[in-house]
Protein backbone atom coordinates (compact mmCIF):
# COMPACT_ATOMS: atom_id res chain seq x y z
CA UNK A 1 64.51 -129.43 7.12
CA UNK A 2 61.53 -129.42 9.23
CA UNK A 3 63.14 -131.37 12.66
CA UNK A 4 63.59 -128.60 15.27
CA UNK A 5 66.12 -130.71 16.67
CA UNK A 6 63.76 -132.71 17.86
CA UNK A 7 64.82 -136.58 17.85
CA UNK A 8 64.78 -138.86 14.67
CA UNK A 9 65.00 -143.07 15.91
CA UNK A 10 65.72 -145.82 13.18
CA UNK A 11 64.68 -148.85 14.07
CA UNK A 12 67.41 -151.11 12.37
CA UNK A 13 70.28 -149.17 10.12
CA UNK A 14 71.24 -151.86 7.41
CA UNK A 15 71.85 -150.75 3.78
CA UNK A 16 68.94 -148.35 3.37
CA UNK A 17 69.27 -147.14 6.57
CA UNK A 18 72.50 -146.32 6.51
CA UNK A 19 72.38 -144.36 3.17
CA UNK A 20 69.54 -142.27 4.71
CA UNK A 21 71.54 -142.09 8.12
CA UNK A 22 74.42 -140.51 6.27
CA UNK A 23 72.27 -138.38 3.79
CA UNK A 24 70.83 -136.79 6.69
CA UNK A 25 73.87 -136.10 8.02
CA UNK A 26 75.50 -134.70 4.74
CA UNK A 27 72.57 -132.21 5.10
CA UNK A 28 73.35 -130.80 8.73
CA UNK A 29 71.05 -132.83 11.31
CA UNK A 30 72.84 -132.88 14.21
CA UNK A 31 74.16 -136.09 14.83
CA UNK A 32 72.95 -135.65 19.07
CA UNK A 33 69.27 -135.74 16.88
CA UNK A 34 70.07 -139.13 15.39
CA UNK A 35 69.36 -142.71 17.97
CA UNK A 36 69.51 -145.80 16.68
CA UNK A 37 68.70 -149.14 17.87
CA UNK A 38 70.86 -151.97 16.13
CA UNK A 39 72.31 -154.98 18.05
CA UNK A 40 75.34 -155.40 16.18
CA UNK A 41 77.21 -152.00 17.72
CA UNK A 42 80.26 -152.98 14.76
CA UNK A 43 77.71 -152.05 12.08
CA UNK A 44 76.87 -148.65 13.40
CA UNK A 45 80.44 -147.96 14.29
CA UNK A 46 80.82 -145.44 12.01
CA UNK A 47 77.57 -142.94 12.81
CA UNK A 48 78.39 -143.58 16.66
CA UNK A 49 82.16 -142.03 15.89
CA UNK A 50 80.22 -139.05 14.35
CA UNK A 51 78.10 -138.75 17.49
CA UNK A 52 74.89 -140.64 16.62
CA UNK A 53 73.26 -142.37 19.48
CA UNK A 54 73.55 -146.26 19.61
CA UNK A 55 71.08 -148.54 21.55
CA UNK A 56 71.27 -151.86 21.53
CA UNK A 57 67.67 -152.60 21.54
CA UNK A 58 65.11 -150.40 22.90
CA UNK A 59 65.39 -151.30 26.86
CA UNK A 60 68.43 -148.85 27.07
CA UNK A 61 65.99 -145.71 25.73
CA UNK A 62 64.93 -142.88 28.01
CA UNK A 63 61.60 -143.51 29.47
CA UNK A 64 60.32 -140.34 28.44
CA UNK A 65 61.90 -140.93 24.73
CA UNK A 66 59.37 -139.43 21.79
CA UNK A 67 60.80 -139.18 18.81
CA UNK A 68 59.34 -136.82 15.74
CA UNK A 69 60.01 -139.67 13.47
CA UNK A 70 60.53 -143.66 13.43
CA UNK A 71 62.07 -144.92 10.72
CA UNK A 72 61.27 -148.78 10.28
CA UNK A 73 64.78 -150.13 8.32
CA UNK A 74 64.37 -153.69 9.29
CA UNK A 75 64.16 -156.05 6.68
CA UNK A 76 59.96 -157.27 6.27
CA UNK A 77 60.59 -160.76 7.45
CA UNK A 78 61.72 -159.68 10.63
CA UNK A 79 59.61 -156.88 11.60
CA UNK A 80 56.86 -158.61 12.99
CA UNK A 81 59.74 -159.63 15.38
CA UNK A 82 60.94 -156.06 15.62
CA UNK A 83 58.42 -153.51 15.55
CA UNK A 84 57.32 -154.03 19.22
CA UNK A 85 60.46 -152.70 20.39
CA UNK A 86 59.34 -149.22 19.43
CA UNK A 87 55.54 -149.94 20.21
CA UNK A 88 55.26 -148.04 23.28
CA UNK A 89 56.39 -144.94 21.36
CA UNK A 90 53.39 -144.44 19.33
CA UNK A 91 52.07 -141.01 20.19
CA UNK A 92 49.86 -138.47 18.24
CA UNK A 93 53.19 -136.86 17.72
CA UNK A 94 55.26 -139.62 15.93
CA UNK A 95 55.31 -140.77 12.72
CA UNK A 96 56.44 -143.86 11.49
CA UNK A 97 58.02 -144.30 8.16
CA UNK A 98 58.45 -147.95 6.67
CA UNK A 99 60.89 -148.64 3.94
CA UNK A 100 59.79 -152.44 4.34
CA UNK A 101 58.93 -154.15 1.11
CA UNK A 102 54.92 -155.20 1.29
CA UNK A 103 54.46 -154.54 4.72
CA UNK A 104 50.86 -152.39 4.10
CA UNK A 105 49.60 -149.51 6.25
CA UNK A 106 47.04 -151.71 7.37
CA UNK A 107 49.27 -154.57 9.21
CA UNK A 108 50.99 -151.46 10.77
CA UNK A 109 47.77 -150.50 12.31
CA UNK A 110 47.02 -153.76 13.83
CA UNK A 111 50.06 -153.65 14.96
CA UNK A 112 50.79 -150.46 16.51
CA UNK A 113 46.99 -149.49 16.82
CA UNK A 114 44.39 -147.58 14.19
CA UNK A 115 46.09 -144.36 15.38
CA UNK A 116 48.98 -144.66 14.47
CA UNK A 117 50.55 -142.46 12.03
CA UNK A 118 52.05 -144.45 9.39
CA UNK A 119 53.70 -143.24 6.05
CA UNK A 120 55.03 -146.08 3.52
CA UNK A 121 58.21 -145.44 1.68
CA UNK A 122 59.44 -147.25 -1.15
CA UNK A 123 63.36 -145.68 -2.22
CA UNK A 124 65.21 -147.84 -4.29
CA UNK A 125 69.03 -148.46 -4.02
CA UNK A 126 70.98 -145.47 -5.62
CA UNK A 127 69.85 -143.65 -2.27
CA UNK A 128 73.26 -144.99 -1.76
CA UNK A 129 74.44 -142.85 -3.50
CA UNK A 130 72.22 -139.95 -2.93
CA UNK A 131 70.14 -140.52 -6.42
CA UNK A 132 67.67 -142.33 -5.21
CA UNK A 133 64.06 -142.31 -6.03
CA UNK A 134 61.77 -142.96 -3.33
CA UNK A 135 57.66 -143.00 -3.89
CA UNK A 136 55.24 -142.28 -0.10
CA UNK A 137 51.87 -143.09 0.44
CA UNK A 138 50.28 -141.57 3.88
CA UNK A 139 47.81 -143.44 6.36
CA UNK A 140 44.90 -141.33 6.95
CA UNK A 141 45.81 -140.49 10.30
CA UNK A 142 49.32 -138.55 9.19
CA UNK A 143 48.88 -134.60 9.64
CA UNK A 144 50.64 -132.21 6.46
CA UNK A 145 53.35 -131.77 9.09
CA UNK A 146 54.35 -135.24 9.45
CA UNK A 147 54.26 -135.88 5.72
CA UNK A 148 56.90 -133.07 5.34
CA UNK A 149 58.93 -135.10 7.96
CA UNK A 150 58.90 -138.14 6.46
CA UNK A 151 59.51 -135.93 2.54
CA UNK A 152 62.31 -134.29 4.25
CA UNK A 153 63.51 -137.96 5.08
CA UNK A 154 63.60 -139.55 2.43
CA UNK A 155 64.58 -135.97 0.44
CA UNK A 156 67.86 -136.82 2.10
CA UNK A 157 68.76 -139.29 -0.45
CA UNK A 158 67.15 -138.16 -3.44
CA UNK A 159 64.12 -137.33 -5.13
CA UNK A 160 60.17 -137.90 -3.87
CA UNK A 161 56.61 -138.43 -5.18
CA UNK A 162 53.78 -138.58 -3.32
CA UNK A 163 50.53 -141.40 -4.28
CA UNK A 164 47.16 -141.00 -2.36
CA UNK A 165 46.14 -144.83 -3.62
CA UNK A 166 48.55 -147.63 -1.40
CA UNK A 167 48.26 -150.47 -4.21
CA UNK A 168 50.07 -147.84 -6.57
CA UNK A 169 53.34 -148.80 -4.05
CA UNK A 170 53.22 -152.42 -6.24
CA UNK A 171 53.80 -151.19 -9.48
CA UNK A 172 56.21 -148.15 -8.26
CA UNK A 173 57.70 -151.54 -6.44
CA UNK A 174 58.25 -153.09 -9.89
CA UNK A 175 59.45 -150.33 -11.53
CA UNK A 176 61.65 -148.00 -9.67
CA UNK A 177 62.04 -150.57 -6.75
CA UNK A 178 63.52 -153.21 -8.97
CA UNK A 179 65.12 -150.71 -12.04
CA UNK A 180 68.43 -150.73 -10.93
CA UNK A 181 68.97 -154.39 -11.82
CA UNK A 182 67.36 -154.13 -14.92
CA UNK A 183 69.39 -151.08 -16.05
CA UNK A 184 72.39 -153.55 -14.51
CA UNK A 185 71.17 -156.25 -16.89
CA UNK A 186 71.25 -153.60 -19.89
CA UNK A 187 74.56 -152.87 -19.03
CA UNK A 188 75.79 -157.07 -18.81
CA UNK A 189 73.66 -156.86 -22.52
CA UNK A 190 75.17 -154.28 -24.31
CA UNK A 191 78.79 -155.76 -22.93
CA UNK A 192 78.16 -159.07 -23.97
CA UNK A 193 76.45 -157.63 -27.51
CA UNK A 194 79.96 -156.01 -27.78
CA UNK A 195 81.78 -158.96 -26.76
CA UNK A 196 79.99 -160.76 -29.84
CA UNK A 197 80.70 -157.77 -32.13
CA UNK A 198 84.36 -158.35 -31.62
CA UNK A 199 85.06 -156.12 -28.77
CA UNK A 200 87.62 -157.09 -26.22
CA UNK A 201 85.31 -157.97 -23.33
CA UNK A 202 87.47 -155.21 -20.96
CA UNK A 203 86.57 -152.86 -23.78
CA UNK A 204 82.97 -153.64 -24.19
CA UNK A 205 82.05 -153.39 -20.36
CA UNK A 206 83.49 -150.11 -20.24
CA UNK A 207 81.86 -148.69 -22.68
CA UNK A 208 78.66 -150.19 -22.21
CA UNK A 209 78.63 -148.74 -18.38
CA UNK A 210 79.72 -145.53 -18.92
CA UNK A 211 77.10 -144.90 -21.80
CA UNK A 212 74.72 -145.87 -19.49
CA UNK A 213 75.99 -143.72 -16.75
CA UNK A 214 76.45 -140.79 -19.49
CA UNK A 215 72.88 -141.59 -20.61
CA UNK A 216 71.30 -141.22 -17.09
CA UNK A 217 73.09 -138.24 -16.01
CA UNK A 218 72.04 -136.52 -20.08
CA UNK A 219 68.30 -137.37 -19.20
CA UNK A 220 68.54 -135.68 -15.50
CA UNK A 221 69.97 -132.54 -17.15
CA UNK A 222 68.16 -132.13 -19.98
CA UNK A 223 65.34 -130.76 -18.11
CA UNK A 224 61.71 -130.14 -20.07
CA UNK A 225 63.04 -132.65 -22.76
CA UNK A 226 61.47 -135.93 -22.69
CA UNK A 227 63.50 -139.24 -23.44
CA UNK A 228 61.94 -139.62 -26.97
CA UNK A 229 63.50 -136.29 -27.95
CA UNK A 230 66.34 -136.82 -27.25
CA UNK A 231 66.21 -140.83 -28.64
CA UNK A 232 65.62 -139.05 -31.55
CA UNK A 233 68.56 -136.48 -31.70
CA UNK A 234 70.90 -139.53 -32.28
CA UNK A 235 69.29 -141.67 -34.41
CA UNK A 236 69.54 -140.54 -38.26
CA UNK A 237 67.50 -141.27 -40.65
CA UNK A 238 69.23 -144.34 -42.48
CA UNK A 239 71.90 -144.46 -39.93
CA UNK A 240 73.80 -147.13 -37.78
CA UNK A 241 71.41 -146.37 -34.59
CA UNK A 242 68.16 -146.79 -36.73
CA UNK A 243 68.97 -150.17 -37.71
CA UNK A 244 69.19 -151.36 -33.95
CA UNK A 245 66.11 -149.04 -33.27
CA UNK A 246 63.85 -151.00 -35.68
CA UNK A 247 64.91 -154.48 -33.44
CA UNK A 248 64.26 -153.01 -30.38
CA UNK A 249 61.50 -151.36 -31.20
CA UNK A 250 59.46 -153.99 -33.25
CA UNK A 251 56.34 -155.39 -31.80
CA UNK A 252 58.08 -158.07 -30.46
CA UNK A 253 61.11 -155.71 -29.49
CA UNK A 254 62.00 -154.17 -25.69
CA UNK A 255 58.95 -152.53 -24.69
CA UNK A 256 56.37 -155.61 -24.83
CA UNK A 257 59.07 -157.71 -22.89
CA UNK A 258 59.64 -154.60 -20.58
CA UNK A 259 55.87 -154.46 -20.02
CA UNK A 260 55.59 -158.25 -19.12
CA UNK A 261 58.73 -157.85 -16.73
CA UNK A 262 56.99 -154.80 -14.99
CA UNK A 263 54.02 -156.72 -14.84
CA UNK A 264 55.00 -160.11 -13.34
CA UNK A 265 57.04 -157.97 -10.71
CA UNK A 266 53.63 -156.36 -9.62
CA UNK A 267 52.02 -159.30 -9.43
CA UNK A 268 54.80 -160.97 -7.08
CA UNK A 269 54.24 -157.69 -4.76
CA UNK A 270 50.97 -157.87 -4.48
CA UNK A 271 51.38 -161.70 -3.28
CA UNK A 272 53.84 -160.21 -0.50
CA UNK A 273 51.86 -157.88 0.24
CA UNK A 274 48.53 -159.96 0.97
């Protein structure tokens, strides 16, 4: 990682937080590196026995405090209320990364000034469990090295992209942002499709999540095949898993109501975000 040793401050350390907290931890950053500033001391309990810094808000940091990196975990509808805490910290050599849902680059700057260096994260929630996928975008005024900060960052709980265009952060919203509950909702399908097969319901969740699971983890190791190839190595011709195939894949089947799902969630960013 490209730190130095050189501090890391997260402004707020809820769920998100937290999972990058302990990914970075997992992957040797000195704890001594780590401050964070969270009033509720109980919820932080666990970094501070592992030797992460706890501040109660930012009155109890060193005067001469510059961090390499400020990671913005509070959630967007207080952060207007938050982010002057770490204000005064804004330096050509900090960047600030936001994991805050449609909080733009823009309303950064006019809060925290046109220079400002400002990256905009968007993970989604199996970060918590070190799978997560997280998509940046990069104010202008962010140098190569502080883009590797904030990669190596969010690299702590799972894969990264990079987009050069901010409204791209809506649709990556909808998509990877909100795909965990609609893989959840597969799951609660396929169950209750089982359920109505005749499954016993115990039976029918089971099997439903861990073909899921199975099915995720196949795709991530089945590198340079794409998920149409391998959709196709288990459906036979005039079998069982064509005849489902030609419901859910009808015009009227999974991927125009997929496409209308993605869509209305882009829309409802966009509205946050304006």
């Amino acid at each position: 990682m490209s730190f130095d040793g050189r501090p890391l401050l997260f402004l707020g350390c809820g769920k998100m937080g937290g999972a990058i907290l302990a990914g970075l931890l997992a992957r040797g950053v000195a704890p001594e590196q780590l401050h964070i500033i969270e009033p509720n001391r109980e919820a932080v309990a666990t970094f501070v026995q592992r030797g992460v810094h706890h501040h109660g808000s930012h009155e109890s940091l060193p005067e001469d405090f510059s961090p390499a990196l400020i990671l913005l975990a509070v959630k967007p509808q207080v952060m207007e209320e938050a982010l002057p805490a770490v204000g005064r910290l804004a330096s050509p050599e900090t960047v600030y990364v936001s994991v805050a849902a449609g909080k733009t680059i823009p309303w950064f700057a006019e809060r925290l000034g046109p220079t400002a260096r400002v990256v905009r994260a968007m993970p989604n929630t199996p970060a918590a469990v070190g799978r997560g996928m997280t998509v940046l975008v990069a104010g202008e005024a962010v140098t190569s090295e502080q883009r590797q900060l904030a990669a190596d960052l969010m690299e702590a709980v799972g894969e990264i992209a990079w987009v050069e265009d901010e409204t791209l952060l809506d649709p990556v919203t909808a998509l990877s942002g909100g795909g965990p509950a609609y893989v959840f909702l597969m799951i609660e399908c396929l169950a209750k499709a089982g359920e109505e097969a005749g499954l016993p319901a115990d039976l029918a969740r089971r099997l439903a999540r861990e073909t899921v699971a199975g099915a995720g983890e196949l795709v991530r190791r089945s590198e340079g095949q794409e998920p149409e190839e391998l959709r196709q190595n288990v459906t036979s011709p005039g079998g069982t898993t064509l005849e489902a195939l030609k419901i859910l894949m009808a015009p009227d089947g999974l991927q125009p109501l997929m496409t209308r799902a993605i869509a209305a969630a882009t829309r409802r960013s966009r509205e946050l975000a304006s």
